[in-house]
C-alpha atoms as a PDB file:
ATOM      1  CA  UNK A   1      83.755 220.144 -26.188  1.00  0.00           C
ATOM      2  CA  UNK A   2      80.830 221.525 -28.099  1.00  0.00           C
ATOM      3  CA  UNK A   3      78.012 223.996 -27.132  1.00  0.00           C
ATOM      4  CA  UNK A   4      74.689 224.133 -28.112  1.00  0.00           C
ATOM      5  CA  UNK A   5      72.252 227.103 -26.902  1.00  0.00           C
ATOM      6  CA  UNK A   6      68.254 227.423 -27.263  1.00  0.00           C
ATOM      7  CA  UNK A   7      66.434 230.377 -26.704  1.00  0.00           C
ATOM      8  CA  UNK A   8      62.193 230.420 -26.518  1.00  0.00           C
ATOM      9  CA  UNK A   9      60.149 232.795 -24.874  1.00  0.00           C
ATOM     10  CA  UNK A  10      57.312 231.210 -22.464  1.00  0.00           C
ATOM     11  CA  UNK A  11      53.790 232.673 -22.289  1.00  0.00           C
ATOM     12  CA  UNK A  12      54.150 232.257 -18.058  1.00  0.00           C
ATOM     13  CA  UNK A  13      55.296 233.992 -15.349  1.00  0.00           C
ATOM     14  CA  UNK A  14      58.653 232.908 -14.238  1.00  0.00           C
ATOM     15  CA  UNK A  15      57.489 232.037 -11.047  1.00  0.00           C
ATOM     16  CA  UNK A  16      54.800 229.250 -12.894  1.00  0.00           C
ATOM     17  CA  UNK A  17      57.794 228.145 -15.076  1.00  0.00           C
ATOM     18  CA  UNK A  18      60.014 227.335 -12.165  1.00  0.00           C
ATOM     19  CA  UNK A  19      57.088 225.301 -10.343  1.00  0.00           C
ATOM     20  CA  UNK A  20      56.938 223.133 -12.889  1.00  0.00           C
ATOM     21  CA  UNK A  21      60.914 222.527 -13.258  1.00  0.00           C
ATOM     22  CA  UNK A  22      61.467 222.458 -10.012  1.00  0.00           C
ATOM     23  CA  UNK A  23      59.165 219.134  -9.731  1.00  0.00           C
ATOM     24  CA  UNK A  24      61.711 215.933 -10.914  1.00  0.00           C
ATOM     25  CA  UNK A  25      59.165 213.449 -12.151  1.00  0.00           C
ATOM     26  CA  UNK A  26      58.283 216.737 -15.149  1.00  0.00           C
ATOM     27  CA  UNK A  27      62.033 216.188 -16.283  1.00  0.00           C
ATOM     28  CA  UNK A  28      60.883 213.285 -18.167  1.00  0.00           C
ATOM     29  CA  UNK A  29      57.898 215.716 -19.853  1.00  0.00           C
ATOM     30  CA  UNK A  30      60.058 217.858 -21.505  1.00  0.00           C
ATOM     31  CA  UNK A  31      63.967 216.184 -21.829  1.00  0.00           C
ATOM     32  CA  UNK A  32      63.953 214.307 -24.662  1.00  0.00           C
ATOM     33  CA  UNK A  33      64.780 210.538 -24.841  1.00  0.00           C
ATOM     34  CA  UNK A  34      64.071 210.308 -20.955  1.00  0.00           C
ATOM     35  CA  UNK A  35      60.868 208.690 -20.490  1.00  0.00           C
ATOM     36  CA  UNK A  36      60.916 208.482 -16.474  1.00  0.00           C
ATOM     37  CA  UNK A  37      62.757 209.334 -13.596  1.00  0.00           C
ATOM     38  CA  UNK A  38      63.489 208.521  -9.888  1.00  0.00           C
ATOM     39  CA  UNK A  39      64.851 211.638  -8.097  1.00  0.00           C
ATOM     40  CA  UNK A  40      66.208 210.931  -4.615  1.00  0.00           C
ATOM     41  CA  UNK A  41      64.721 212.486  -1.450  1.00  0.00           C
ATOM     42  CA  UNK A  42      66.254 215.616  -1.849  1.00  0.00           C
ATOM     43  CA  UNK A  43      64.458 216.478  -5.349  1.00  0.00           C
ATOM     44  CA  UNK A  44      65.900 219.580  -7.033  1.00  0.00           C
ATOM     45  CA  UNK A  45      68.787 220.116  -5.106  1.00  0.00           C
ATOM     46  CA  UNK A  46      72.244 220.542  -5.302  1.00  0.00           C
ATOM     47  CA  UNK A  47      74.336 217.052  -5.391  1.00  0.00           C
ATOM     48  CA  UNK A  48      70.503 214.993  -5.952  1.00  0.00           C
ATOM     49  CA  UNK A  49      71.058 211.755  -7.880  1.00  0.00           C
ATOM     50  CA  UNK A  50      68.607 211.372 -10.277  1.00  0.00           C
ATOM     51  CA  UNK A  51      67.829 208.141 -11.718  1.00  0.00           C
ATOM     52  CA  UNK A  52      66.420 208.443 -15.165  1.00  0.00           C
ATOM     53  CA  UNK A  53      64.605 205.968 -17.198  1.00  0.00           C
ATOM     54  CA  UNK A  54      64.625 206.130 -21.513  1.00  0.00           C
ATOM     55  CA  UNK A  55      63.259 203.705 -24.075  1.00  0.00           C
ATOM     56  CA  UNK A  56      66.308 201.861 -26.159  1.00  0.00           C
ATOM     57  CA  UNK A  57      65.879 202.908 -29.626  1.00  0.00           C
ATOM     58  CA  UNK A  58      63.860 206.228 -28.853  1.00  0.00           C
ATOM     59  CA  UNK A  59      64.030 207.436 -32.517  1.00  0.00           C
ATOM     60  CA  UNK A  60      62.525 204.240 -33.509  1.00  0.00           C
ATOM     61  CA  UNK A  61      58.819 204.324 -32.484  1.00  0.00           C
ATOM     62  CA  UNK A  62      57.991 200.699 -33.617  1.00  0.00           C
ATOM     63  CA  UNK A  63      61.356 199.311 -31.766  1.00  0.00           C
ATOM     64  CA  UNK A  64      60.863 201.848 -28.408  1.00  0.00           C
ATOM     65  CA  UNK A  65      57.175 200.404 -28.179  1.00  0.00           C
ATOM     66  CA  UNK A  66      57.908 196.612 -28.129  1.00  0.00           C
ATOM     67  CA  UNK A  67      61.051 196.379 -25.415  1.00  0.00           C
ATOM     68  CA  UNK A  68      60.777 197.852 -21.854  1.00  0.00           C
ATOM     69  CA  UNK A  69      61.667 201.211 -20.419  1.00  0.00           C
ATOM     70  CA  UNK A  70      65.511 200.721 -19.054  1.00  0.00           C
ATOM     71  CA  UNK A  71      67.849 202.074 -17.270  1.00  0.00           C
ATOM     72  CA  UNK A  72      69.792 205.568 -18.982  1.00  0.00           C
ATOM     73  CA  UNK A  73      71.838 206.273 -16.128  1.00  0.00           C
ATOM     74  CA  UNK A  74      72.072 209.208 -13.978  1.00  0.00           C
ATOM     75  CA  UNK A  75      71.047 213.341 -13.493  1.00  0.00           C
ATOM     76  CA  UNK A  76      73.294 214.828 -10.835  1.00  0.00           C
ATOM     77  CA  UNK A  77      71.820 218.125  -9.735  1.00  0.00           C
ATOM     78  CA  UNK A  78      75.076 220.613  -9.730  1.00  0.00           C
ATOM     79  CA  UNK A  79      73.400 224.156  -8.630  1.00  0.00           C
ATOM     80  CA  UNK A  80      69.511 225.282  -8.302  1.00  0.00           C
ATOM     81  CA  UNK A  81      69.335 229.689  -8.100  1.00  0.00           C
ATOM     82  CA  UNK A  82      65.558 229.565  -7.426  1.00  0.00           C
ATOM     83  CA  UNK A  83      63.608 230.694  -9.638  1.00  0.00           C
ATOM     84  CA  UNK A  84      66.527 231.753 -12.475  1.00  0.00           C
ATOM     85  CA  UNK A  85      69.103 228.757 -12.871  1.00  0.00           C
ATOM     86  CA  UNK A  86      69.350 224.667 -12.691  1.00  0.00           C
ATOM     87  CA  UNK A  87      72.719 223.031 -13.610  1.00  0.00           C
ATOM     88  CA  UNK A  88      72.811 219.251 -13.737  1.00  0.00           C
ATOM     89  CA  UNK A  89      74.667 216.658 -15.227  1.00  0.00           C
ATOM     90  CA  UNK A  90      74.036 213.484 -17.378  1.00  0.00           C
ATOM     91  CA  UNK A  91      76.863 211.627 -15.479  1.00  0.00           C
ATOM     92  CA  UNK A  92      76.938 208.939 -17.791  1.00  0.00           C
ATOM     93  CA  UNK A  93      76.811 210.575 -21.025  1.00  0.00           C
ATOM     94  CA  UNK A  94      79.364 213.815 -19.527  1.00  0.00           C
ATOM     95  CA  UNK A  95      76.955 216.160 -20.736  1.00  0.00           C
ATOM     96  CA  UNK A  96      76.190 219.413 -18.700  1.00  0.00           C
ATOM     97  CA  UNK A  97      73.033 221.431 -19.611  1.00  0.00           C
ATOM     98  CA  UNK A  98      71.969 224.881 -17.562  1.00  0.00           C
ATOM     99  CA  UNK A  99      68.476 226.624 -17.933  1.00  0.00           C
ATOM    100  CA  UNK A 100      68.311 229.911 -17.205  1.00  0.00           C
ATOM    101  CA  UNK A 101      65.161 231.704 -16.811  1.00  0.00           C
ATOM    102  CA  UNK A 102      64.851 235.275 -16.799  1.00  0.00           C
ATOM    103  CA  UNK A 103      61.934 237.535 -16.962  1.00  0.00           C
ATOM    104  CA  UNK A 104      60.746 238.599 -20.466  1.00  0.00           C
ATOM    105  CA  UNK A 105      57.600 240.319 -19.184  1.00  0.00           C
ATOM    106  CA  UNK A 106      55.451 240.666 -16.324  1.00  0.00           C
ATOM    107  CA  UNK A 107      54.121 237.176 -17.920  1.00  0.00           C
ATOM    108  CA  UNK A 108      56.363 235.989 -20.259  1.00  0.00           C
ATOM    109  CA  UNK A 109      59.800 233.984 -19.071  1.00  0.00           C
ATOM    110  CA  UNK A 110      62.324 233.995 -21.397  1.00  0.00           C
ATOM    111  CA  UNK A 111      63.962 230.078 -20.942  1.00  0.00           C
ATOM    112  CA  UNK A 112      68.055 229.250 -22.228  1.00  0.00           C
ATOM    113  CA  UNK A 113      69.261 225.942 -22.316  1.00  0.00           C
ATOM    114  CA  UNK A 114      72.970 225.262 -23.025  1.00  0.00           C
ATOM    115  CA  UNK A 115      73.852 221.726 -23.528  1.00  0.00           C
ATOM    116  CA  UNK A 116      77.743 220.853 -23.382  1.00  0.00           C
ATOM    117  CA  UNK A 117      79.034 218.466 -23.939  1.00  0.00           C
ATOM    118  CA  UNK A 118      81.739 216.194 -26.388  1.00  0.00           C
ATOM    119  CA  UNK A 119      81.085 216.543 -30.233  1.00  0.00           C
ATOM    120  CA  UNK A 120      79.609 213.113 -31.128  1.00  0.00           C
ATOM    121  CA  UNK A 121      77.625 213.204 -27.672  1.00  0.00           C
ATOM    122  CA  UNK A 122      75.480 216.627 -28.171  1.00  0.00           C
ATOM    123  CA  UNK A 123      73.038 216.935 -30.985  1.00  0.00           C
ATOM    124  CA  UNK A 124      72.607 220.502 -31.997  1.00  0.00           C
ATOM    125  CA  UNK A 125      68.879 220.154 -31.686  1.00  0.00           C
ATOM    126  CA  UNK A 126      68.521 218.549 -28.197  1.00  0.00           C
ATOM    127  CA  UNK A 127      68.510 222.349 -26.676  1.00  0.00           C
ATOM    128  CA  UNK A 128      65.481 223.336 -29.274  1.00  0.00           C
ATOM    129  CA  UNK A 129      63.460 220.262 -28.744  1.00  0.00           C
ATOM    130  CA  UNK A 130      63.879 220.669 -25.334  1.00  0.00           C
ATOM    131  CA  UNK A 131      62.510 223.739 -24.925  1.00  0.00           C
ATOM    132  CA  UNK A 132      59.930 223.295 -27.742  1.00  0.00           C
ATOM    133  CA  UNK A 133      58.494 220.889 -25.518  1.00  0.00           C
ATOM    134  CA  UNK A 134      58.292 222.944 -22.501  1.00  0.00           C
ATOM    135  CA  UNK A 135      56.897 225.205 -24.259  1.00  0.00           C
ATOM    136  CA  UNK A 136      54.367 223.687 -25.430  1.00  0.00           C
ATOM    137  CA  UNK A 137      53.762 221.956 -21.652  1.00  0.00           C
ATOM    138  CA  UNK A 138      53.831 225.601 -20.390  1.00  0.00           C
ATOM    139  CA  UNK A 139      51.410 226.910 -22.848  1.00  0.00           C
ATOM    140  CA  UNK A 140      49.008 224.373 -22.109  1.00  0.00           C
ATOM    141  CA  UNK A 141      49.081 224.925 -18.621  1.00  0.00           C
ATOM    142  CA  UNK A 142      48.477 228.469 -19.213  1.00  0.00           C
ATOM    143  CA  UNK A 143      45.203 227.978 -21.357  1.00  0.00           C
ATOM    144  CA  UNK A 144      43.875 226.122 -18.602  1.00  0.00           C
END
């Protein structure tokens, strides 16, 4: 099994950064490859079923653009520490990711993602992108 950590530093208070992770239909915002989801009732919570939604062919824009969304499989929620930790798992796939959030400053969060998951299965830049992409959806929120 291989793991991959990311480490970025978001200009929000932890308690801003957590509002918007704890809200399912933003997974698809900032996960790469996942272009919707369908939480059940219970939302971020431990043992939800997530159903998410990707594009075949993501890192082909031409090819993602002219077939329909489908079916990627599923998110199981394993443990939510509000506002510091969410563990799930991509069920299909057997990856596990965790993000941690601590506090960096009064409003800064500092966010880790490890991904885990087997060799061929886990690209070393998933982590990054990820949280490249929340940051950048938590710093616009923040200029708003």
């Amino acid at each position: 099994m291989t793991v991959v950590r990311a480490t970025r530093d978001l200009l929000a208070p932890r308690a801003d950064v957590w509002a918007f992770i704890a809200e399912p239909y933003h997974f698809s915002d900032w996960w790469p490859g996942v272009s919707g989801v369908e939480p059940d009732r219970r939302g971020l919570a431990p043992g939800a079923r997530w159903k998410l939604i990707t594009r075949p062919d993501a890192g082909n824009p031409l090819r993602a653009f002219l077939r329909p969304a489908v079916a990627a499989g599923t998110l199981l929620v394993i443990d939510v520490r509000e506002p510091e930790l969410v563990q799930f798992q991509f069920v299909d796939d057997r990856i596990d990711a965790v993000l941690r959030l601590d506090e960096a400053t009064a409003d800064g969060t500092r966010a880790t993602l490890d991904v885990e998951g087997a060799l061929l299965r886990v690209s070393r830049a998933l982590p990054r992108e990820a949280l490249a992409r929340l940051h950048n959806l938590i710093q616009t929120a923040a200029t708003l």
